[in-house]
C-alpha atoms as a PDB file:
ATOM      1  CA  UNK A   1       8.462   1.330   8.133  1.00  0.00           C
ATOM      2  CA  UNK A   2       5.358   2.530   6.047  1.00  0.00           C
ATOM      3  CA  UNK A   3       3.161   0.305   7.404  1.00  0.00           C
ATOM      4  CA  UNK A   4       3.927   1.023  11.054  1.00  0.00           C
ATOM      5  CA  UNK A   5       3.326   4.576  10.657  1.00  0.00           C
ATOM      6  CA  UNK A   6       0.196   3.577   8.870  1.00  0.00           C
ATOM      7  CA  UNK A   7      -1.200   1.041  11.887  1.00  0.00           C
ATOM      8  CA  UNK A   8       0.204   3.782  14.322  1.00  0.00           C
ATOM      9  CA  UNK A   9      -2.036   6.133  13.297  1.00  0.00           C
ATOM     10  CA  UNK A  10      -5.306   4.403  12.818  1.00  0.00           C
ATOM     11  CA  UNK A  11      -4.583   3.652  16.483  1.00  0.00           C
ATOM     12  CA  UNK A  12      -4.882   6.810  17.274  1.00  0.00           C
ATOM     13  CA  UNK A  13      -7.622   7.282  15.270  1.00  0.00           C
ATOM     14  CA  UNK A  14      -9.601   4.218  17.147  1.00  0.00           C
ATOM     15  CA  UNK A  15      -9.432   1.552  14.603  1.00  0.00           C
ATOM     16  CA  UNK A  16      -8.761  -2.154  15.354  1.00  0.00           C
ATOM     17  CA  UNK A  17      -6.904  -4.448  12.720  1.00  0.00           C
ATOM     18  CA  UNK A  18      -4.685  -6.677  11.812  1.00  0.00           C
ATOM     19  CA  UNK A  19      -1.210  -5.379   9.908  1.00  0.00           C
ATOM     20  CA  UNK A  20       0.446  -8.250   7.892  1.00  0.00           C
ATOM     21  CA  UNK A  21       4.003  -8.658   7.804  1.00  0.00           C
ATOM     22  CA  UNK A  22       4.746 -10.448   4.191  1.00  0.00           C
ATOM     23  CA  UNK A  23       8.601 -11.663   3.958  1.00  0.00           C
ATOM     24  CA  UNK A  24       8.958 -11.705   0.156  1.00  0.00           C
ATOM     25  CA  UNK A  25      12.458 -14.104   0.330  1.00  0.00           C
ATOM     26  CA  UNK A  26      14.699 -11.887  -1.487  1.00  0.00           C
ATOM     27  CA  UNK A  27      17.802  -9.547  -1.131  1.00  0.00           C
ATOM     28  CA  UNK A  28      16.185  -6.482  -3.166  1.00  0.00           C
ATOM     29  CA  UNK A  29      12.614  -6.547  -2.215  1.00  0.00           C
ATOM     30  CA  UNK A  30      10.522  -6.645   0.462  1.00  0.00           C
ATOM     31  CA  UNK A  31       6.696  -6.780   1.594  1.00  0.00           C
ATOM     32  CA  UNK A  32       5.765  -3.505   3.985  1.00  0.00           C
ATOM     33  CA  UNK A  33       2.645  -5.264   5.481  1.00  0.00           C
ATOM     34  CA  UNK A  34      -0.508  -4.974   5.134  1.00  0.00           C
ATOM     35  CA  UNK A  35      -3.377  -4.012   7.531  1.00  0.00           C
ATOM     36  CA  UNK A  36      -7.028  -4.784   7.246  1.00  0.00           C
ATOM     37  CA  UNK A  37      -8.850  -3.295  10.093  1.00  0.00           C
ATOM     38  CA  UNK A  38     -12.611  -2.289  11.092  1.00  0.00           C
ATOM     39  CA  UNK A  39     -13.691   0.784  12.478  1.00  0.00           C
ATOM     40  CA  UNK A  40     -13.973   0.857  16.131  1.00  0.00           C
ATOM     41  CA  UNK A  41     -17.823   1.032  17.428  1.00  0.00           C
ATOM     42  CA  UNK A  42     -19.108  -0.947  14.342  1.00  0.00           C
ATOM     43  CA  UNK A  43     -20.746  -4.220  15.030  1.00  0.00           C
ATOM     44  CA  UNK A  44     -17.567  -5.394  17.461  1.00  0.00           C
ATOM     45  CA  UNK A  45     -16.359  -4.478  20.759  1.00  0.00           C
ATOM     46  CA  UNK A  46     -13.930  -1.693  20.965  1.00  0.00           C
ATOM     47  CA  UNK A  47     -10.268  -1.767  22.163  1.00  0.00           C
ATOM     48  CA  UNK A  48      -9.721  -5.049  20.936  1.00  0.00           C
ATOM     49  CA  UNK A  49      -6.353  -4.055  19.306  1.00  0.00           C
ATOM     50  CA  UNK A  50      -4.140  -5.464  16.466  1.00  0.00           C
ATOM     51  CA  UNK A  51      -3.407  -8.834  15.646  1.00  0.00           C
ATOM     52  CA  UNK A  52      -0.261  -9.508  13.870  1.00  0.00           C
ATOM     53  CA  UNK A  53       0.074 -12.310  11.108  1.00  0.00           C
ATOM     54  CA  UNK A  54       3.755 -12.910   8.960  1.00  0.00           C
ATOM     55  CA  UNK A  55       3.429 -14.228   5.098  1.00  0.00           C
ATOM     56  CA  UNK A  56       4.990 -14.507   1.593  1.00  0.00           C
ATOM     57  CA  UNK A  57       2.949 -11.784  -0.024  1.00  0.00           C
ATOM     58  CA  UNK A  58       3.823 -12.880  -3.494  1.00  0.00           C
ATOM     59  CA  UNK A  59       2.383 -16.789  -2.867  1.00  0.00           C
ATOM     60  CA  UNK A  60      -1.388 -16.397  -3.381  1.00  0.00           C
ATOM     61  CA  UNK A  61      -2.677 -19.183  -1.100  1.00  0.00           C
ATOM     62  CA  UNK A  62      -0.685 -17.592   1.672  1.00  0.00           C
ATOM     63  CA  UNK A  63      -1.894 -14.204   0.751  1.00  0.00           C
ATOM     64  CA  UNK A  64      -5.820 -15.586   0.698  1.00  0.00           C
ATOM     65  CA  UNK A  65      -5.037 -16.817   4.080  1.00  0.00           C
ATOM     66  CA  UNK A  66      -4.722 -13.192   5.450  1.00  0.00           C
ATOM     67  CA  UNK A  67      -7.753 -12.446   4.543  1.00  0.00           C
ATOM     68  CA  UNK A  68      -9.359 -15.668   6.159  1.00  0.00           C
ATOM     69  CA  UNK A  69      -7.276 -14.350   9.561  1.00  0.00           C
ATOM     70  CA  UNK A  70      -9.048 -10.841   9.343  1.00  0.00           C
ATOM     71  CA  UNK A  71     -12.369 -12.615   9.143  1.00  0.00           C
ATOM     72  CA  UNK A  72     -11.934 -14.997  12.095  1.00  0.00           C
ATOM     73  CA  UNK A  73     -10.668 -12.022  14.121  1.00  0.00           C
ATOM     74  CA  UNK A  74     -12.591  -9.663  13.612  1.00  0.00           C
ATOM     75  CA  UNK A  75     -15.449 -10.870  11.869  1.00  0.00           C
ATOM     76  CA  UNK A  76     -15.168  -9.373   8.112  1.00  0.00           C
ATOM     77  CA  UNK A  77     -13.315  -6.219   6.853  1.00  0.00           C
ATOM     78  CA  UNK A  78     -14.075  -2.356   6.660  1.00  0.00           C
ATOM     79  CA  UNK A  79     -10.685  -0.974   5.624  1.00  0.00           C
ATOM     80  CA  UNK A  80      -8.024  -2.654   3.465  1.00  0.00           C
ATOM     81  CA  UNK A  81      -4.497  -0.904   3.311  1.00  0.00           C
ATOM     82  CA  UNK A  82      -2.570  -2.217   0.781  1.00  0.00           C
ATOM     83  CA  UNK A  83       1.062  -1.897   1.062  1.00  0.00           C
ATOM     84  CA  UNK A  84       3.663  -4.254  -0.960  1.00  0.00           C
ATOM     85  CA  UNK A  85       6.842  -3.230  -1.929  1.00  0.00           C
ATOM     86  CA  UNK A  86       9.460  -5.281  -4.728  1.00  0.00           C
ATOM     87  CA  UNK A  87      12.260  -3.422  -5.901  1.00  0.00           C
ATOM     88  CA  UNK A  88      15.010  -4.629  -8.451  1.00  0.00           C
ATOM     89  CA  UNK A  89      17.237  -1.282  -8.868  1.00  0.00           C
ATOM     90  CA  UNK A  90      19.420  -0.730 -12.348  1.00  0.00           C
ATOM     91  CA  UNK A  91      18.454   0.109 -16.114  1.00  0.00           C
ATOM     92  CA  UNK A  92      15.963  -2.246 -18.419  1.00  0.00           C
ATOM     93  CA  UNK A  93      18.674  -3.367 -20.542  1.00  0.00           C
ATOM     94  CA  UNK A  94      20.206  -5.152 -17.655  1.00  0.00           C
ATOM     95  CA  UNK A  95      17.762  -6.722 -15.491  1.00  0.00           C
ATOM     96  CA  UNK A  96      17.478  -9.986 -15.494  1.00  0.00           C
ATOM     97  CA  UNK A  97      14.097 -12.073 -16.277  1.00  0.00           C
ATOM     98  CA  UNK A  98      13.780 -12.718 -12.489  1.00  0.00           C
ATOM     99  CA  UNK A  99      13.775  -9.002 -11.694  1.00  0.00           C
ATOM    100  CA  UNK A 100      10.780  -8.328 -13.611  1.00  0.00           C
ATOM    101  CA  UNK A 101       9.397 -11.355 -12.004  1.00  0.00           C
ATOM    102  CA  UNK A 102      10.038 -10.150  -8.464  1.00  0.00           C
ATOM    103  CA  UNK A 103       9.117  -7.046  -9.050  1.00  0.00           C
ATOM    104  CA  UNK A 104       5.669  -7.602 -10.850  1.00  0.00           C
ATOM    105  CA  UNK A 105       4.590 -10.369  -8.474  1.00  0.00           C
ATOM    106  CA  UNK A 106       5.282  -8.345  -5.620  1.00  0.00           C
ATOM    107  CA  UNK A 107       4.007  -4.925  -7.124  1.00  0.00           C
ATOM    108  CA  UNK A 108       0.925  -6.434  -9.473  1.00  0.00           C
ATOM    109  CA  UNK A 109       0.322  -9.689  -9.113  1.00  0.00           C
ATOM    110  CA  UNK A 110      -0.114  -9.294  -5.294  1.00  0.00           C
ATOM    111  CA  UNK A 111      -2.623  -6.652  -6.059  1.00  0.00           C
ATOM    112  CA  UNK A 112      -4.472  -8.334  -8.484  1.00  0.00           C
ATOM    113  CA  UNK A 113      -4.893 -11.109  -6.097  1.00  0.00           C
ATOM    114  CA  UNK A 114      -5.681  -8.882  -3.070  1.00  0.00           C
ATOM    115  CA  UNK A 115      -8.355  -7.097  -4.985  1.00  0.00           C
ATOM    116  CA  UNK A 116     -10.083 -10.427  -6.186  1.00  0.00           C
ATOM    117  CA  UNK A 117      -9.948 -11.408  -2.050  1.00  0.00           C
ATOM    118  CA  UNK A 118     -11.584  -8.168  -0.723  1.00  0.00           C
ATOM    119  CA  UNK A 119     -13.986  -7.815  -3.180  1.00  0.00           C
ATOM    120  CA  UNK A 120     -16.150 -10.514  -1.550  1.00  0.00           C
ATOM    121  CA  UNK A 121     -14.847  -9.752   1.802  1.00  0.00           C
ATOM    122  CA  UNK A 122     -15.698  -6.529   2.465  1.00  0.00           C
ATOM    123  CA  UNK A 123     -18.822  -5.028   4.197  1.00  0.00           C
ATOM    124  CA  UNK A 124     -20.908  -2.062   2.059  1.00  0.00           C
ATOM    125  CA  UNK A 125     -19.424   1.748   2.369  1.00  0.00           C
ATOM    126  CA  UNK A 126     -16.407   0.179   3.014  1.00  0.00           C
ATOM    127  CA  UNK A 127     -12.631   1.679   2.297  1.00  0.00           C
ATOM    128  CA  UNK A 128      -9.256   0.299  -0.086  1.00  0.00           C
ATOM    129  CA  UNK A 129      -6.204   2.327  -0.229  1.00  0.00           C
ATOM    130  CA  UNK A 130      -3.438   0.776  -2.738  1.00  0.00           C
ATOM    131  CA  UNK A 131       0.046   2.331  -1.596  1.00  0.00           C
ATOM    132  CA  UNK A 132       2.121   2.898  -4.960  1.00  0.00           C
ATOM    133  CA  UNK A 133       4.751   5.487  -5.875  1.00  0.00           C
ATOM    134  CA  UNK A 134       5.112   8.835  -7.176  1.00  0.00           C
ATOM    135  CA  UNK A 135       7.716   7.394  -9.193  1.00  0.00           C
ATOM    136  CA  UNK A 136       4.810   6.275 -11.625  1.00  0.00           C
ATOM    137  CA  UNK A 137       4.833   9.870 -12.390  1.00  0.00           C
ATOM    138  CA  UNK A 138       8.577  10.809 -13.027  1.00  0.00           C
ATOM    139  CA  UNK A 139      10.310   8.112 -15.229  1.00  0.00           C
ATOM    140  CA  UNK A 140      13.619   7.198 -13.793  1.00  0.00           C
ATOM    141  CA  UNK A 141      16.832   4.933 -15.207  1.00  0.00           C
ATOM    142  CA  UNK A 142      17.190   3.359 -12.208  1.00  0.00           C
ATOM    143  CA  UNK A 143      14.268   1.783 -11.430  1.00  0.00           C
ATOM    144  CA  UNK A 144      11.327   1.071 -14.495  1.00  0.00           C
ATOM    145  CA  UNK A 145      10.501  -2.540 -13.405  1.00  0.00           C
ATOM    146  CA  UNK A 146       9.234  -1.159  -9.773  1.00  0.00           C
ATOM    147  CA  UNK A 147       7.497   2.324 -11.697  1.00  0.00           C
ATOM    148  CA  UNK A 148       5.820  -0.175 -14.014  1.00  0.00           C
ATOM    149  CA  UNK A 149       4.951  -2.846 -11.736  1.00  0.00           C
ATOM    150  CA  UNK A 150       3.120   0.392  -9.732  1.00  0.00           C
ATOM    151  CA  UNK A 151       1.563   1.614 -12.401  1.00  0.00           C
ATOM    152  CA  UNK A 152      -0.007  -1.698 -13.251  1.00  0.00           C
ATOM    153  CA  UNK A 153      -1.335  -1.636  -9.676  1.00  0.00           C
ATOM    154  CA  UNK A 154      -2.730   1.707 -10.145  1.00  0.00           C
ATOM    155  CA  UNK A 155      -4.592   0.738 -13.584  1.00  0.00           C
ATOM    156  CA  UNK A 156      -6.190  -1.780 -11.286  1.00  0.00           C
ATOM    157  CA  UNK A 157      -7.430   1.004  -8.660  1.00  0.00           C
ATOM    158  CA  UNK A 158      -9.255   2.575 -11.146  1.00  0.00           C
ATOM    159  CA  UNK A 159     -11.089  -0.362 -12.517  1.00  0.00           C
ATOM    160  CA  UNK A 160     -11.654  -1.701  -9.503  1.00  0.00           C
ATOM    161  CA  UNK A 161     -13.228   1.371  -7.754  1.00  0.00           C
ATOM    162  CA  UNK A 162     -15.822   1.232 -10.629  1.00  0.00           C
ATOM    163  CA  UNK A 163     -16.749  -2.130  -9.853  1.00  0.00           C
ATOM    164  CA  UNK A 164     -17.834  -2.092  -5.894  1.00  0.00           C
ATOM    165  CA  UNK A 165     -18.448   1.959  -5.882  1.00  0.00           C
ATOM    166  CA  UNK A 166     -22.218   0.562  -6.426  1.00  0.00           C
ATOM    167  CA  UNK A 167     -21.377  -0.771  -2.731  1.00  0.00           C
ATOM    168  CA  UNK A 168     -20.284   2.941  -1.558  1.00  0.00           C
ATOM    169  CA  UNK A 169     -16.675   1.289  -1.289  1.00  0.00           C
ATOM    170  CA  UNK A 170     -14.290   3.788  -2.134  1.00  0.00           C
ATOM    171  CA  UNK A 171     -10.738   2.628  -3.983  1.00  0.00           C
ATOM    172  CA  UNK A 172      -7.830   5.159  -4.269  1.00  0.00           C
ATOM    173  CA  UNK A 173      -4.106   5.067  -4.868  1.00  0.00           C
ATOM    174  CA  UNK A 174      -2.135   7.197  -2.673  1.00  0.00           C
ATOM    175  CA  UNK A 175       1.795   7.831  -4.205  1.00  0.00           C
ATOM    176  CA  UNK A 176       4.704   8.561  -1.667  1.00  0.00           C
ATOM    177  CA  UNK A 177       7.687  10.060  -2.534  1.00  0.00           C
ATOM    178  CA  UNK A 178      11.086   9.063  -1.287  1.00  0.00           C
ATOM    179  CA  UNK A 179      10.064   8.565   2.403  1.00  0.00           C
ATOM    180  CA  UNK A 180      12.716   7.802   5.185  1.00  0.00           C
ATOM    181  CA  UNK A 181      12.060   4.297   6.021  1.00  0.00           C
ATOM    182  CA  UNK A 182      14.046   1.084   6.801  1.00  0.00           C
ATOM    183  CA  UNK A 183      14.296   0.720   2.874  1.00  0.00           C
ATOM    184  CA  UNK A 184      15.619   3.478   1.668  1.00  0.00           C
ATOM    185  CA  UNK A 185      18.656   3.683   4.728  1.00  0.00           C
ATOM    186  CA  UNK A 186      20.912   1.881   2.122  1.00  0.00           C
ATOM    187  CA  UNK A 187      20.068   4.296  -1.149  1.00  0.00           C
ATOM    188  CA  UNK A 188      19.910   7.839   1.041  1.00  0.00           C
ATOM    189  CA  UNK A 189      22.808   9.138  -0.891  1.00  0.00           C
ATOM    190  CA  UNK A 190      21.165   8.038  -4.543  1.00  0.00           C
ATOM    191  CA  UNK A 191      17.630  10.152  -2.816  1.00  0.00           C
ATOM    192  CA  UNK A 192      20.549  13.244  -2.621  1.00  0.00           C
ATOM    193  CA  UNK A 193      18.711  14.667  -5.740  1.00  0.00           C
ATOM    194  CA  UNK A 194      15.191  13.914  -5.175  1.00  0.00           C
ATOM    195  CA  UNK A 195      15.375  15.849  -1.721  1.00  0.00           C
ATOM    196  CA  UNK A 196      16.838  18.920  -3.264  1.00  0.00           C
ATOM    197  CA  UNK A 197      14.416  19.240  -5.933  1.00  0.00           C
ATOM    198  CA  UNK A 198      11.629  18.430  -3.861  1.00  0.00           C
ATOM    199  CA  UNK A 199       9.920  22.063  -3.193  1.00  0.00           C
ATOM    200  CA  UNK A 200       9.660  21.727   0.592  1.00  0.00           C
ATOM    201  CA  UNK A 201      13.106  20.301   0.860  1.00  0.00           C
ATOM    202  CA  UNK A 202      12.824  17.678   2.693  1.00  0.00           C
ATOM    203  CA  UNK A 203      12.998  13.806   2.433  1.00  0.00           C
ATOM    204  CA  UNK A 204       9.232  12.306   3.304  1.00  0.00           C
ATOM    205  CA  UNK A 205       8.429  10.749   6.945  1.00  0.00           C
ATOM    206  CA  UNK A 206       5.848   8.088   7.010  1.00  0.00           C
ATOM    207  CA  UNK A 207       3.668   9.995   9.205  1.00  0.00           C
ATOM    208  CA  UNK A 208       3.536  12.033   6.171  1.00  0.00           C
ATOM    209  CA  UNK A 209       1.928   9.283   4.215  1.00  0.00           C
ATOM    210  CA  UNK A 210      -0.194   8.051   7.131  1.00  0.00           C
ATOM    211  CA  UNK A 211      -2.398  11.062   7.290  1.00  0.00           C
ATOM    212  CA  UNK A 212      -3.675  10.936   4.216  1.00  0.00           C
ATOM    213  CA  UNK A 213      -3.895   7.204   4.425  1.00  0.00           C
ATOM    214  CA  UNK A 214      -6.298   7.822   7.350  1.00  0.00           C
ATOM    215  CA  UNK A 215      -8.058  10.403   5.401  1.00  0.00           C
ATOM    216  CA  UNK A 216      -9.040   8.156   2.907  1.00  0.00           C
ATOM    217  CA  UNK A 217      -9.816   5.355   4.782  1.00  0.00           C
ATOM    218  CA  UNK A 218     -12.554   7.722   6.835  1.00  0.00           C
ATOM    219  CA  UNK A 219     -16.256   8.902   6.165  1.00  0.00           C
ATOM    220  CA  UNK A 220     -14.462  12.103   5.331  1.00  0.00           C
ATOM    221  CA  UNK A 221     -13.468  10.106   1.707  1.00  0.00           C
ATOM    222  CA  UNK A 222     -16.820   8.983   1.008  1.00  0.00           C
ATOM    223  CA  UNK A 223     -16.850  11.273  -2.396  1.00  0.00           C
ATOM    224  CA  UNK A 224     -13.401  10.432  -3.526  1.00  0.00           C
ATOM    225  CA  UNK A 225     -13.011   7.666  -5.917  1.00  0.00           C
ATOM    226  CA  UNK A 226     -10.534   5.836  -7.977  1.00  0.00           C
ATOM    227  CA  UNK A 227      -8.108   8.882  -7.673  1.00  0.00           C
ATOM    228  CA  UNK A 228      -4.592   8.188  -7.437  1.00  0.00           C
ATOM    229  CA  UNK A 229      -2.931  11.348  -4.798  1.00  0.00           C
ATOM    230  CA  UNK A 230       0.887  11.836  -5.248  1.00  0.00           C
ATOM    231  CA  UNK A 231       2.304  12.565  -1.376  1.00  0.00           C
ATOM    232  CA  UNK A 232       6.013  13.520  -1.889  1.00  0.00           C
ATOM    233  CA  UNK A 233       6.447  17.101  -0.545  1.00  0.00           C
ATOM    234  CA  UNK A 234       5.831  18.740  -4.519  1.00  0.00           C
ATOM    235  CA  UNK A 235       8.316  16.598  -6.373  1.00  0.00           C
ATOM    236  CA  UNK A 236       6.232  15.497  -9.149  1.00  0.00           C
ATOM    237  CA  UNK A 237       4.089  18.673  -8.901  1.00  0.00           C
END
């Protein structure tokens, strides 16, 4: 999973948090998680580790709630890792009304309401990092709800990082290709393509994505704002 390879490495990189496992209750979608976390050595004692909490990512009240958990744990939030995934796979002309609705709640809609959440959660010089797709960038058949519902997502990135950057909190969008994860065991063979005209030739790992993840969520990011970074290997380059 994404997320996993995401909490992994702030782990390593001495951050506690809290990763948030959302179920989102259907056959062709799912929530990755999400993590809020604070940076170890900042107003809380270190070493204190992760705390785990399960929701519907697509039902607002239960989505506010993760950010209540954060603050009781850990006493307010540094670092907010955004990472919500809804798929409904096939062309526009046949998906069905509750596709785009799965898809945009998941993809959008959880963002929006995310976004509204942190904004008065989260201390000054603080970091948000929206996980999207590169497949906002290369228009496919197979799959315009989940581009779209992205893409809306990453609209909101670069509002949004004009509205707190007077805080020094930084907002980007980081854009994974296809990246071997639970969720893509069952489409491998329809990824066939993508992998071969992807310049380095390989299919994505999350570790992949986690590094630059962790690069943005650092003091090393303090300059970069409201950019949205494609990470898939040069497929969309």
């Amino acid at each position: 999973m994404l997320g996993e390879g995401v909490a992994d490495r702030f782990e390593r990189r001495g951050f506690d948090g809290q990763p948030r496992h959302g179920s989102m209750g259907r056959r062709r979608g799912r929530a990755a998680g999400r993590r809020r976390c604070r940076r170890t050595g900042r107003r809380h004692r270190p070493g204190r580790g992760a705390t785990v909490v399960k929701a519907d990512v697509t039902d607002p009240a239960q989505l506010r709630s993760l950010f209540d958990a954060a603050e009781r744990e850990y006493g307010g939030l540094d670092v907010f890792v955004h990472n919500a995934y809804g798929f409904a796979h096939g062309p526009l002309a046949r998906a069905a009304d509750e596709d785009y609705a799965h898809t945009f709640t998941a993809n959008s809609q959880a963002t929006f309401v995310a976004f509204r959440e942190v904004a008065g959660r989260m201390r000054d010089d603080g970091r948000i990092v929206y996980i999207s797709s590169s497949a906002t960038r290369a228009s496919s058949p197979s799959e315009p709800l989940y581009s779209a519902s992205k893409a809306a997502g990453e609209q909101l990135v670069r509002a949004f990082s004009r509205e707190v950057a007077p805080r020094r909190i930084t907002v980007n969008a980081v854009l994974p290709g296809p990246t071997n994860t639970d969720s893509v065991q069952d489409v491998m063979d329809m990824l066939a393509d993508a992998i071969r005209r992807t310049p380095l030739g390989r299919i994505g790992e999350p570790e992949d994505i986690a590094d630059v993840v962790a690069f943005l969520a650092s003091d090393q990011a303090r300059w970069v704002i409201g950019q949205r970074i494609a990470v898939d290997g040069g497929l969309t380059a």
